[in-house]
Protein backbone atom coordinates (compact mmCIF):
# COMPACT_ATOMS: atom_id res chain seq x y z
CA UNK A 1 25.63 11.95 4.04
CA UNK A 2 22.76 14.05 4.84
CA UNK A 3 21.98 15.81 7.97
CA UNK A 4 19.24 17.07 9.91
CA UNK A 5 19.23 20.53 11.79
CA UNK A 6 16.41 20.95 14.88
CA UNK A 7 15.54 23.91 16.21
CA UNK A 8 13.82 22.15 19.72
CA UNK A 9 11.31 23.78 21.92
CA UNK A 10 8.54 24.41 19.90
CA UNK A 11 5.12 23.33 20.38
CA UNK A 12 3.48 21.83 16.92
CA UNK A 13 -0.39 21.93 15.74
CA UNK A 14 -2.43 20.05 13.14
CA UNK A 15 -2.95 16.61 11.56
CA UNK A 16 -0.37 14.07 10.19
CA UNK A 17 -1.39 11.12 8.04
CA UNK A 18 0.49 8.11 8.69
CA UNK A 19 2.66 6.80 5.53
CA UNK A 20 2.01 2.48 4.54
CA UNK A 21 3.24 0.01 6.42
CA UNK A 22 6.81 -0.25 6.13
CA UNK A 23 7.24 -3.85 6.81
CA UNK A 24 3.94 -4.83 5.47
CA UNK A 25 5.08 -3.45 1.96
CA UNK A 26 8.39 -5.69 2.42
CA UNK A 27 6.30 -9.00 2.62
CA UNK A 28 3.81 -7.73 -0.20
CA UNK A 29 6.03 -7.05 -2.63
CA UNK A 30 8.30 -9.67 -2.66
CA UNK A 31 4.53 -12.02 -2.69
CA UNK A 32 4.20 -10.25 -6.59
CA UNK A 33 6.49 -13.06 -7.35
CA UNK A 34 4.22 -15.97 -6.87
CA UNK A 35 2.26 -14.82 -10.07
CA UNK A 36 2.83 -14.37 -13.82
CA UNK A 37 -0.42 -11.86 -13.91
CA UNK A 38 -0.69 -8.09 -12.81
CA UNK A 39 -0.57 -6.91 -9.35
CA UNK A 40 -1.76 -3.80 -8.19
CA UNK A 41 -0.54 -2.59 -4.69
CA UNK A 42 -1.82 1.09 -3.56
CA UNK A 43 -0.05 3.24 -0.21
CA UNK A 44 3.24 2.02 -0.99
CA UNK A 45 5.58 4.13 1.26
CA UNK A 46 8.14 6.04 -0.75
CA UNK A 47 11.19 5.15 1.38
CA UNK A 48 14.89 4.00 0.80
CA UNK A 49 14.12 0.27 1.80
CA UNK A 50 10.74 -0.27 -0.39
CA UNK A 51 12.79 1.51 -3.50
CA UNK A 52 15.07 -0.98 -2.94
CA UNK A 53 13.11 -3.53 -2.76
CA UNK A 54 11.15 -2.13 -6.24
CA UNK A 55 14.71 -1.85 -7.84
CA UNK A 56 15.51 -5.40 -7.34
CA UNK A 57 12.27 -6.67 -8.33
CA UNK A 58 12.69 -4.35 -11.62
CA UNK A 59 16.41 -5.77 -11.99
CA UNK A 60 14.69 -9.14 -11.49
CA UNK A 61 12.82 -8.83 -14.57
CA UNK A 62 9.53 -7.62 -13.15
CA UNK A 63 7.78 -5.40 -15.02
CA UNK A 64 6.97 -1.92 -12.65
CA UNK A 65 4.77 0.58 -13.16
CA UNK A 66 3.81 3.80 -11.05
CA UNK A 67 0.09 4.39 -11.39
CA UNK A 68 0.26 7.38 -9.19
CA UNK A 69 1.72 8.44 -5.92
CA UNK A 70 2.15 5.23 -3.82
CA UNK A 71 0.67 3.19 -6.23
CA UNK A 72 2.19 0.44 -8.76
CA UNK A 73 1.80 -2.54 -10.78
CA UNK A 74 3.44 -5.58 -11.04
CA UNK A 75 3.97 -8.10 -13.26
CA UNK A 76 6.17 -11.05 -12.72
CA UNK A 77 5.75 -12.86 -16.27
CA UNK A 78 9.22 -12.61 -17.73
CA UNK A 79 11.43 -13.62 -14.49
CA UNK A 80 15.85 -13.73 -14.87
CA UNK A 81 16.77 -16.62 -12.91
CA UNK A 82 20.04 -16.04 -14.30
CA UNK A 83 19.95 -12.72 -12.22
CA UNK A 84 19.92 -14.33 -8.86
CA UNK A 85 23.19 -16.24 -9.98
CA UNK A 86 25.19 -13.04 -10.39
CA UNK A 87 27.48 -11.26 -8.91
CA UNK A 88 25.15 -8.03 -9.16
CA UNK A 89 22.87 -9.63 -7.07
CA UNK A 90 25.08 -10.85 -4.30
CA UNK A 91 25.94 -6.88 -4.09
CA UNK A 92 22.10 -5.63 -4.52
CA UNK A 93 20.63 -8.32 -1.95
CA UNK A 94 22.59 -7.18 0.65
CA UNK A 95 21.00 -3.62 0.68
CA UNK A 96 18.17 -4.52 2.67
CA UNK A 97 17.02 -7.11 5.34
CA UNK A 98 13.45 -7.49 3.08
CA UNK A 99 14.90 -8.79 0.26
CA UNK A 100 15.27 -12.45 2.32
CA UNK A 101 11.54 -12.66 1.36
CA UNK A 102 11.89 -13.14 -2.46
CA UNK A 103 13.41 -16.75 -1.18
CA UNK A 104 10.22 -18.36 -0.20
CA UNK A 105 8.17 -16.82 -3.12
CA UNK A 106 11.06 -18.01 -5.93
CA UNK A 107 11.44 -21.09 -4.64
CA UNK A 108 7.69 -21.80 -4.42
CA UNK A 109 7.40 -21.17 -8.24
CA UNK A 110 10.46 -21.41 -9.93
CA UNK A 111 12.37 -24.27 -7.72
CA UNK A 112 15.15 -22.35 -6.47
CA UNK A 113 15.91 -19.08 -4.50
CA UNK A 114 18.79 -17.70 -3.73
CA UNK A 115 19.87 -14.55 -1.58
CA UNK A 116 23.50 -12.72 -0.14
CA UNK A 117 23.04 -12.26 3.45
CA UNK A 118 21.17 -9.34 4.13
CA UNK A 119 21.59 -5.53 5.39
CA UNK A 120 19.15 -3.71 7.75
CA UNK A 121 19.50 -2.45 11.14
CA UNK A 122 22.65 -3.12 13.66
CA UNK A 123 20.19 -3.74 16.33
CA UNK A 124 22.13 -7.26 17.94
CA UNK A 125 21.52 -10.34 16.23
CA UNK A 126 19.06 -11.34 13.42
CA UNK A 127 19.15 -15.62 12.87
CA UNK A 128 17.93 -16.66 9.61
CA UNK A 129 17.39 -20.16 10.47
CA UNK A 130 13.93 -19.88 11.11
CA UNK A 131 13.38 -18.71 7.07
CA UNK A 132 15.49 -21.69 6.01
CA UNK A 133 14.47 -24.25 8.45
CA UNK A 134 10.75 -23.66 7.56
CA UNK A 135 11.85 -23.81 3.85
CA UNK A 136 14.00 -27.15 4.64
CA UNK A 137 11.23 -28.79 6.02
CA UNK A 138 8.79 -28.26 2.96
CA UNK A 139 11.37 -30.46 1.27
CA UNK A 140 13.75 -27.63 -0.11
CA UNK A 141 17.83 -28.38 -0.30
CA UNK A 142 19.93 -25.99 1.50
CA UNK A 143 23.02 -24.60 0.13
CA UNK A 144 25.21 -21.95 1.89
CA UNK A 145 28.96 -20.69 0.77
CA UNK A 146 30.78 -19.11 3.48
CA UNK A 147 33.63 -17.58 1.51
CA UNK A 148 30.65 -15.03 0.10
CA UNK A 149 27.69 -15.80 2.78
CA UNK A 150 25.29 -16.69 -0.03
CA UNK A 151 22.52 -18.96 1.04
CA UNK A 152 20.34 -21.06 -1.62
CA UNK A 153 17.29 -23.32 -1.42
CA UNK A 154 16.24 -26.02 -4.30
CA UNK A 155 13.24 -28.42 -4.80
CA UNK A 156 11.87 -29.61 -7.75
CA UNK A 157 8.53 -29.77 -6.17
CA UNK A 158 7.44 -28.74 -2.10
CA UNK A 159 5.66 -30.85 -0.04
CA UNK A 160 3.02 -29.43 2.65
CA UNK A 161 4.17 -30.76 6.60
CA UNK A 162 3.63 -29.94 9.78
CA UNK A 163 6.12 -27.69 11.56
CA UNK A 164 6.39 -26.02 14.97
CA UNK A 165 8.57 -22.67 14.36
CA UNK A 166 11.15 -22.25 17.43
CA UNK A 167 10.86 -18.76 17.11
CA UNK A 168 7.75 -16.54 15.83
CA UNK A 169 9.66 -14.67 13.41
CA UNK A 170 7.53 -12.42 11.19
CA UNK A 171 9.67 -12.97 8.15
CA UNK A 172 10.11 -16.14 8.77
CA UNK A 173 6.66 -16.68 8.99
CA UNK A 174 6.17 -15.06 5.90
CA UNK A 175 8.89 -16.36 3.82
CA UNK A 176 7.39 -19.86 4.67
CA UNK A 177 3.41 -19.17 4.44
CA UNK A 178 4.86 -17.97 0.64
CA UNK A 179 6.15 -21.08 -0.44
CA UNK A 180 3.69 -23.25 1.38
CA UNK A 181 0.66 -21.65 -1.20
CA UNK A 182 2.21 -23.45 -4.35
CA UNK A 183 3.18 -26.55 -1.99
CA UNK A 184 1.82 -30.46 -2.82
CA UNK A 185 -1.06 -31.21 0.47
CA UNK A 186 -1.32 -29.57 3.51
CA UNK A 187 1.34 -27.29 5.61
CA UNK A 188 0.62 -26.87 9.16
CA UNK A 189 2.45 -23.50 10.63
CA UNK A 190 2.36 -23.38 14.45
CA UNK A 191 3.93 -20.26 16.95
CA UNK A 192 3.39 -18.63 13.79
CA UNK A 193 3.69 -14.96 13.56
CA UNK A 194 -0.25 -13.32 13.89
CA UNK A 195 1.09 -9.28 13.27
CA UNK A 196 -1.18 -7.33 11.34
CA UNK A 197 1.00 -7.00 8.63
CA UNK A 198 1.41 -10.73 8.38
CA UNK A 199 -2.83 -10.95 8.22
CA UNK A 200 -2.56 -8.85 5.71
CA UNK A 201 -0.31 -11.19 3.52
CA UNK A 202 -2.44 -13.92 3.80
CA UNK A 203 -5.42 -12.13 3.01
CA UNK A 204 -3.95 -11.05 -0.57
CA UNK A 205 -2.55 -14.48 -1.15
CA UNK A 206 -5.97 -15.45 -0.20
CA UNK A 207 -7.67 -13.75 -3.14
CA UNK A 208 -4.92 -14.68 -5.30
CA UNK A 209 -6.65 -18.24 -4.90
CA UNK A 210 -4.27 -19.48 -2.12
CA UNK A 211 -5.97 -21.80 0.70
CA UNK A 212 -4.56 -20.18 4.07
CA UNK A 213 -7.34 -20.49 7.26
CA UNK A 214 -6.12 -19.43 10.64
CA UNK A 215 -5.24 -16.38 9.47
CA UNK A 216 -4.83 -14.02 12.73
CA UNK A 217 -4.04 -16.97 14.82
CA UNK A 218 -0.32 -18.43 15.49
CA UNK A 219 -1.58 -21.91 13.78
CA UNK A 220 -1.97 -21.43 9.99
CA UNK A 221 -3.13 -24.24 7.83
CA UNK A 222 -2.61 -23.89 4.48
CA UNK A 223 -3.63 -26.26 1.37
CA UNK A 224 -1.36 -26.12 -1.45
CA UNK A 225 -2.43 -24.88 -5.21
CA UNK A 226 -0.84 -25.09 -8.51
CA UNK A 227 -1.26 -21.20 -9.10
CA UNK A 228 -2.27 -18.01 -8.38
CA UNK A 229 -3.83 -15.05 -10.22
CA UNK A 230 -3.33 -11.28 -9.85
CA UNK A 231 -5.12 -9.14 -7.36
CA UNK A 232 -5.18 -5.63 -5.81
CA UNK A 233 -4.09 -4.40 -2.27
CA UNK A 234 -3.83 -1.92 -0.14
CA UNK A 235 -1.24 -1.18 2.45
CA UNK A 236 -2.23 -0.55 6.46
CA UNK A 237 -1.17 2.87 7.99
CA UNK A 238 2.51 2.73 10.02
CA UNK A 239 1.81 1.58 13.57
CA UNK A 240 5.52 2.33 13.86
CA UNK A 241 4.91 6.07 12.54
CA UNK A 242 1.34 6.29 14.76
CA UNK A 243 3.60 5.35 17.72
CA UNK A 244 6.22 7.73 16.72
CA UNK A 245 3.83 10.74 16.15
CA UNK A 246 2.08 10.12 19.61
CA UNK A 247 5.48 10.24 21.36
CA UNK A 248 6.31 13.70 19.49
CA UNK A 249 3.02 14.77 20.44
CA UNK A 250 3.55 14.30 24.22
CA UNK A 251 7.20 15.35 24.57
CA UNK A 252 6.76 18.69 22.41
CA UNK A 253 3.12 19.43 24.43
CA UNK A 254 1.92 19.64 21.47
CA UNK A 255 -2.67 19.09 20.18
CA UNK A 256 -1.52 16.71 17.32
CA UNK A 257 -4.77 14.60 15.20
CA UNK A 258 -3.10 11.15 13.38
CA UNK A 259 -5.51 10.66 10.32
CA UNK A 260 -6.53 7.49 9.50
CA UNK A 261 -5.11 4.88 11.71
CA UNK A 262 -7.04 1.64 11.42
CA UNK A 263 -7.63 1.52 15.24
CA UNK A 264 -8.24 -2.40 15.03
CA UNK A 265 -4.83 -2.83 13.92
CA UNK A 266 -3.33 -1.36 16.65
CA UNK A 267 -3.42 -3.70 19.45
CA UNK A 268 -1.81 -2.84 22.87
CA UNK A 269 0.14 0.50 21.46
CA UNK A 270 -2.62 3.06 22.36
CA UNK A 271 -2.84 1.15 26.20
CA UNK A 272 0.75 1.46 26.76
CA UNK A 273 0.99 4.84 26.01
CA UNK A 274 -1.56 5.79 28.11
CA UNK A 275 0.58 3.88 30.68
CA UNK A 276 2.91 6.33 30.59
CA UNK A 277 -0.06 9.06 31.19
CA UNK A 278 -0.60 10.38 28.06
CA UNK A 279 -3.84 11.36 26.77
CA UNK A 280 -4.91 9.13 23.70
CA UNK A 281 -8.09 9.54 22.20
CA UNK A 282 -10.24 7.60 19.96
CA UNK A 283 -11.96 10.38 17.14
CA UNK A 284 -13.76 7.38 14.42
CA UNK A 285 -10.61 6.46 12.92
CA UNK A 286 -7.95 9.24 14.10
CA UNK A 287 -6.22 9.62 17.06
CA UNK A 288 -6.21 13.36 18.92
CA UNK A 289 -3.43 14.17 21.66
CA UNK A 290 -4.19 17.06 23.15
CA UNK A 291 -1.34 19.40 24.45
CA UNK A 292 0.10 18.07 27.78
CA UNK A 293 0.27 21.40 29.14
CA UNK A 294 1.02 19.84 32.33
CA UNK A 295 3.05 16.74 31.60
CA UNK A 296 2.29 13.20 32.09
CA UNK A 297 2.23 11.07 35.02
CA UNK A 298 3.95 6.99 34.37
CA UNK A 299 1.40 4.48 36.16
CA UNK A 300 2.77 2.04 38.69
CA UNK A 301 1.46 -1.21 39.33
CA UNK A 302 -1.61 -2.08 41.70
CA UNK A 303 0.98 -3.10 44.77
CA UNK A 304 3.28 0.21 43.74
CA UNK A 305 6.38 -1.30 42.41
CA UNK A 306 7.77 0.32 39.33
CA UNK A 307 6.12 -0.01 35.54
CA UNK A 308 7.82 -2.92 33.44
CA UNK A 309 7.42 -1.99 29.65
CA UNK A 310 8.71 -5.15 27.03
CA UNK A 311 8.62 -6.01 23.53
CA UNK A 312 6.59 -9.26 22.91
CA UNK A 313 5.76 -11.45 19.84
CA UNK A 314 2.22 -9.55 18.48
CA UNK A 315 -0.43 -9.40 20.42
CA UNK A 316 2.63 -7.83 22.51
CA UNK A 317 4.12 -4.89 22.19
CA UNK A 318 6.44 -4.22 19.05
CA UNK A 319 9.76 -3.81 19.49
CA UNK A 320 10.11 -1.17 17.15
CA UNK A 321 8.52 1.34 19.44
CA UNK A 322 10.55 0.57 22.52
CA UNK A 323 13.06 3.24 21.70
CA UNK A 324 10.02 5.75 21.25
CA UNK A 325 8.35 5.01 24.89
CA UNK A 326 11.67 5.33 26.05
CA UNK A 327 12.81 9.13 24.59
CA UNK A 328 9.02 10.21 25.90
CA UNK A 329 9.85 8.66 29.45
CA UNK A 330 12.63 10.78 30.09
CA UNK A 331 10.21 13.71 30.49
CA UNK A 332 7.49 12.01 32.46
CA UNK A 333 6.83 12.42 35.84
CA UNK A 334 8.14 8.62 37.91
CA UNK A 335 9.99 6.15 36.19
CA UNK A 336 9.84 3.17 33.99
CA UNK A 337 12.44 0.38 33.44
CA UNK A 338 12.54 -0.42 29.68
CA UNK A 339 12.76 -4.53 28.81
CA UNK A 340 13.79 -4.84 24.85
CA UNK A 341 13.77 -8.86 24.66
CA UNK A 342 14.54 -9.30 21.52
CA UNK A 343 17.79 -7.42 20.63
CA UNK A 344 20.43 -6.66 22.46
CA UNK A 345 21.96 -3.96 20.66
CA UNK A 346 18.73 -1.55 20.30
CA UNK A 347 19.74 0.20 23.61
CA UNK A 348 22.86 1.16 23.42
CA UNK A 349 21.67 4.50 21.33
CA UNK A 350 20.68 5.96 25.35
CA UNK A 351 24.10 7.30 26.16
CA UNK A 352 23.24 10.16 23.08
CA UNK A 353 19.94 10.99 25.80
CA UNK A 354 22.10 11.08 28.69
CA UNK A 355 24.72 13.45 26.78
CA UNK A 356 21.05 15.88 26.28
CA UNK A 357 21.03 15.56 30.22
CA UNK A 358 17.88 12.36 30.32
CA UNK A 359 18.18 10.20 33.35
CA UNK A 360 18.57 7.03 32.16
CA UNK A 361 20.74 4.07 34.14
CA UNK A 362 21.64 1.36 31.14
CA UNK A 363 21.40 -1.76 33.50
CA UNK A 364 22.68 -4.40 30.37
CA UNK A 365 22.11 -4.37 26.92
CA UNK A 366 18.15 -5.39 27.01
CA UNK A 367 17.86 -3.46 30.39
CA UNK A 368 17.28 0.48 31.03
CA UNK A 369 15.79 2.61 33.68
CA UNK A 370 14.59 5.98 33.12
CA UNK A 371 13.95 8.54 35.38
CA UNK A 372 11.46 11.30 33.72
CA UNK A 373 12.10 14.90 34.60
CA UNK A 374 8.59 15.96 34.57
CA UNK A 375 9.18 18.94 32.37
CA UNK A 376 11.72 20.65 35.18
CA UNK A 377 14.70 20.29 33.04
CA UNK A 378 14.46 19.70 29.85
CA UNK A 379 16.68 18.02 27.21
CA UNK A 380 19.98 20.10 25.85
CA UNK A 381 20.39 20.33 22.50
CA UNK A 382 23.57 18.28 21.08
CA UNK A 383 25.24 16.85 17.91
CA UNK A 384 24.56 12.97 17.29
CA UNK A 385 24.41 10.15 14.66
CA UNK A 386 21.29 8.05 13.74
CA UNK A 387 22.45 4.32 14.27
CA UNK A 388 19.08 2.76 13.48
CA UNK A 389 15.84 3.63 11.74
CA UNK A 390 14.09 3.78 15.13
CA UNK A 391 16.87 5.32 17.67
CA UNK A 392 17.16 7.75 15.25
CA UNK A 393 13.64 8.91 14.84
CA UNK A 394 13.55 9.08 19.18
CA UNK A 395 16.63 10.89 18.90
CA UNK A 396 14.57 13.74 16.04
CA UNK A 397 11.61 13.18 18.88
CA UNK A 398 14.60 14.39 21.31
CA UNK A 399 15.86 16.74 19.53
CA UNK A 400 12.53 18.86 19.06
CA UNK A 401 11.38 19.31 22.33
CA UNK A 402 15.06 20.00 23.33
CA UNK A 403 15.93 23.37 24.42
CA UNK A 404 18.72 24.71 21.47
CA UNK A 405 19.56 23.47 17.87
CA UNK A 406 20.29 20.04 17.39
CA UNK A 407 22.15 18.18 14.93
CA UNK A 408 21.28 15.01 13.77
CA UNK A 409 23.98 13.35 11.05
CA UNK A 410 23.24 9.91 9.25
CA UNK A 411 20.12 10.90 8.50
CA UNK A 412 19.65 7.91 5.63
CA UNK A 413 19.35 5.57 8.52
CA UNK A 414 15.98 7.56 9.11
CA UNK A 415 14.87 7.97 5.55
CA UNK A 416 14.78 4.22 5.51
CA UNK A 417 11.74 3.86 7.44
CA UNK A 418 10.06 7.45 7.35
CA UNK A 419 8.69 9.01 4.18
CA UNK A 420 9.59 13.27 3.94
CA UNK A 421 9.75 13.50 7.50
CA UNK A 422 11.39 16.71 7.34
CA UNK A 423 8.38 17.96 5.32
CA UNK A 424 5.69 16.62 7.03
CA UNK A 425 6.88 17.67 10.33
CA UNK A 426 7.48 21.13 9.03
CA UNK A 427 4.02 21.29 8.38
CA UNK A 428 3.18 20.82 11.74
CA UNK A 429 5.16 23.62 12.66
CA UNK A 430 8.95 22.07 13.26
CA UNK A 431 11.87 23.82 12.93
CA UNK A 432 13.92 21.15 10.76
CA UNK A 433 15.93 21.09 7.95
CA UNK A 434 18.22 19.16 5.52
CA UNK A 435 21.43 20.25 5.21
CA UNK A 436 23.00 17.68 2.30
């Protein structure tokens, strides 16, 4: 297991270019499925969970090909159903919580997916029912053994419906919009997912010859077609990674340009940021925070009662960067009660802040309250373990404007999600290394 050493209390200068999409490059890869012809996908993120994904496609018989850094073919012409079948697969789909996606896509084309239950995060729970449901209702047969907790789906043909998703579940969403394109008539998606990353899906399936309108809306329509053809795309910058590198910006006091952003994909995250008083400006297509020499302020609400800030379905706020607006409110000046809706595990990494001295009351597990120290004490360095991509990126964030070395252990959790981080932050002028 690797580790990561901080040396905190530094201020950092320069520019950092956001890596792809992680989950963007989930749902697009596992769409390369839905065609036998070549697909060419550019700003892939070179991370543990899109290898993964890559190295099950590969074992799946697609054929890969790196064109150059973060960019690959694929060709899905000569697919082993047999592979799915295997106990090699029931071992190598449970690496990741992406690989549910090839379902939809397999099914669509071939009549059948199958998949292990999947990995990820230990963030609280993570229902598949919404995938399966969705997939049910286009006229699939559902199959589940709970001796090995493999699921499978059948059809001989799908047939396009109406369906009203309880949840809207960006997978989910996905998974079904994937098997809807090579569905007989008309599918009607409603509450579904509307994320950027899911637009983005539906645009490529779009000029793969798929019939998809709606697309940025939670009601998709979609008219079946027989097939689709190849196509090239290209992969949005991180929000999750812009959000991160704004929060290091603030708690380090650190003049810190984002490159490249795609401002128009990145809803309500600049706003709530500046929420918690920092400084986020718009240069073209980059973001500048300049050094809070003098900290930040949180805002309070028009009548004075305390700042709420949730996670929402998009155009909300993402979850994923709850645990980030957290780690930068324990140095602000007021306080903040954080609402994460959506899991109830995602919290619980808090008592590794309070250990580093943060004021933080953990009112239940969706609950906290923060108190910021406005720069008059500042976080003590300490020895912790990543338990999720995210907390473990705020606890790095911690950790380098802490006053001491830090060490950070279970460091894969963090490669999962963030591409070189070490690197890229030392070029910024962190103190960090990997210790192996």
């Amino acid at each position: 297991m690797g580790t990561f050493k901080i040396e905190g209390g530094h201020q950092l200068k320069g520019s950092i270019q956001p890596q792809g999409a992680k989950n963007e490059a989930l749902q697009i890869l596992c769409a390369v499925l839905l065609t036998p012809e070549l697909v060419t996908i550019n700003n892939i993120p070179d991370i543990i969970d899109v290898n993964k994904l890559i190295n099950l496609l590969i074992k799946l018989g697609v054929k890969v090909e790196k064109i150059s850094k973060g960019s690959y073919t694929f060709q899905a012409d000569e697919v082993d159903l047999d592979y799915l079948e295997s106990d090699a697969f029931k071992v190598d789909g449970r690496g990741l919580r992406g690989s549910i996606m090839i379902v939809g896509p397999l099914l669509a084309r071939f009549g059948k997916g199958y998949i292990p239950k999947p990995g990820g995060d230990k963030i609280g729970r993570r229902r598949l029912d919404t995938h399966f449901e969705g997939l049910i209702n286009l006229g699939a047969k559902f199959k589940y053994s709970k001796e090995d907790q493999f699921y499978g789906v059948e059809a001989e043909y799908l047939t396009g419906t109406y369906m009203l998703l309880e949840e809207a579940s960006v997978t989910g969403t996905a998974n079904i919009v994937m098997a809807a394109v090579l569905a007989r008539g008309i599918t009607t998606i409603y509450n579904a997912a509307c994320e950027p990353y899911l637009q983005q899906l539906c645009k490529m399936l779009n000029r793969m010859g798929a019939k998809i309108s709606g697309v940025g809306s939670n009601m998709l329509i979609i008219e079946g077609v027989e097939t689709l053809g190849g196509t090239e795309h290209r992969m949005l910058p991180d929000m999750i990674e812009i959000g991160s590198w704004i929060g290091l910006a603030a708690m380090t006091k650190s003049e810190l340009t984002i490159s490249n952003v795609s401002w128009n994909d990145l809803g309500v995250i600049p706003s709530v940021f500046r929420k918690l008083g920092i400084t986020v400006e718009k240069q073209g297509d980059d973001i500048h925070i300049p050094a809070h020499t003098n900290g930040y302020e949180i805002q309070s609400y028009i009548d004075g009662s305390i700042l709420t800030i949730s996670d929402a379905p998009w155009p909300g706020f993402t979850p994923d960067l709850l645990s980030i607006i957290l780690v930068v409110a324990t140095q602000a000046r007021g306080s903040v009660l954080i609402h994460q809706k959506m899991f109830e595990s995602r919290l619980f990494f808090v008592d590794k802040l309070i250990d580093m001295g943060a004021k933080i009351i953990l009112c239940d597990p969706h609950r906290a309250t923060v108190i910021g120290h406005d720069f008059k004490s500042t976080l003590k360095a300490t020895t912790m373990t990543s338990p999720d991509i995210r907390a473990g990126v705020s606890l790095l964030i911690a950790a380098l404007s802490a006053k001491g070395t830090s060490t950070i252990q279970n460091i894969e959790q963090i490669d999962r999600g963030y591409e070189n981080i070490d690197e890229r932050l030392r070029a910024i002028g962190a103190k960090i290394e990997r210790v192996e």
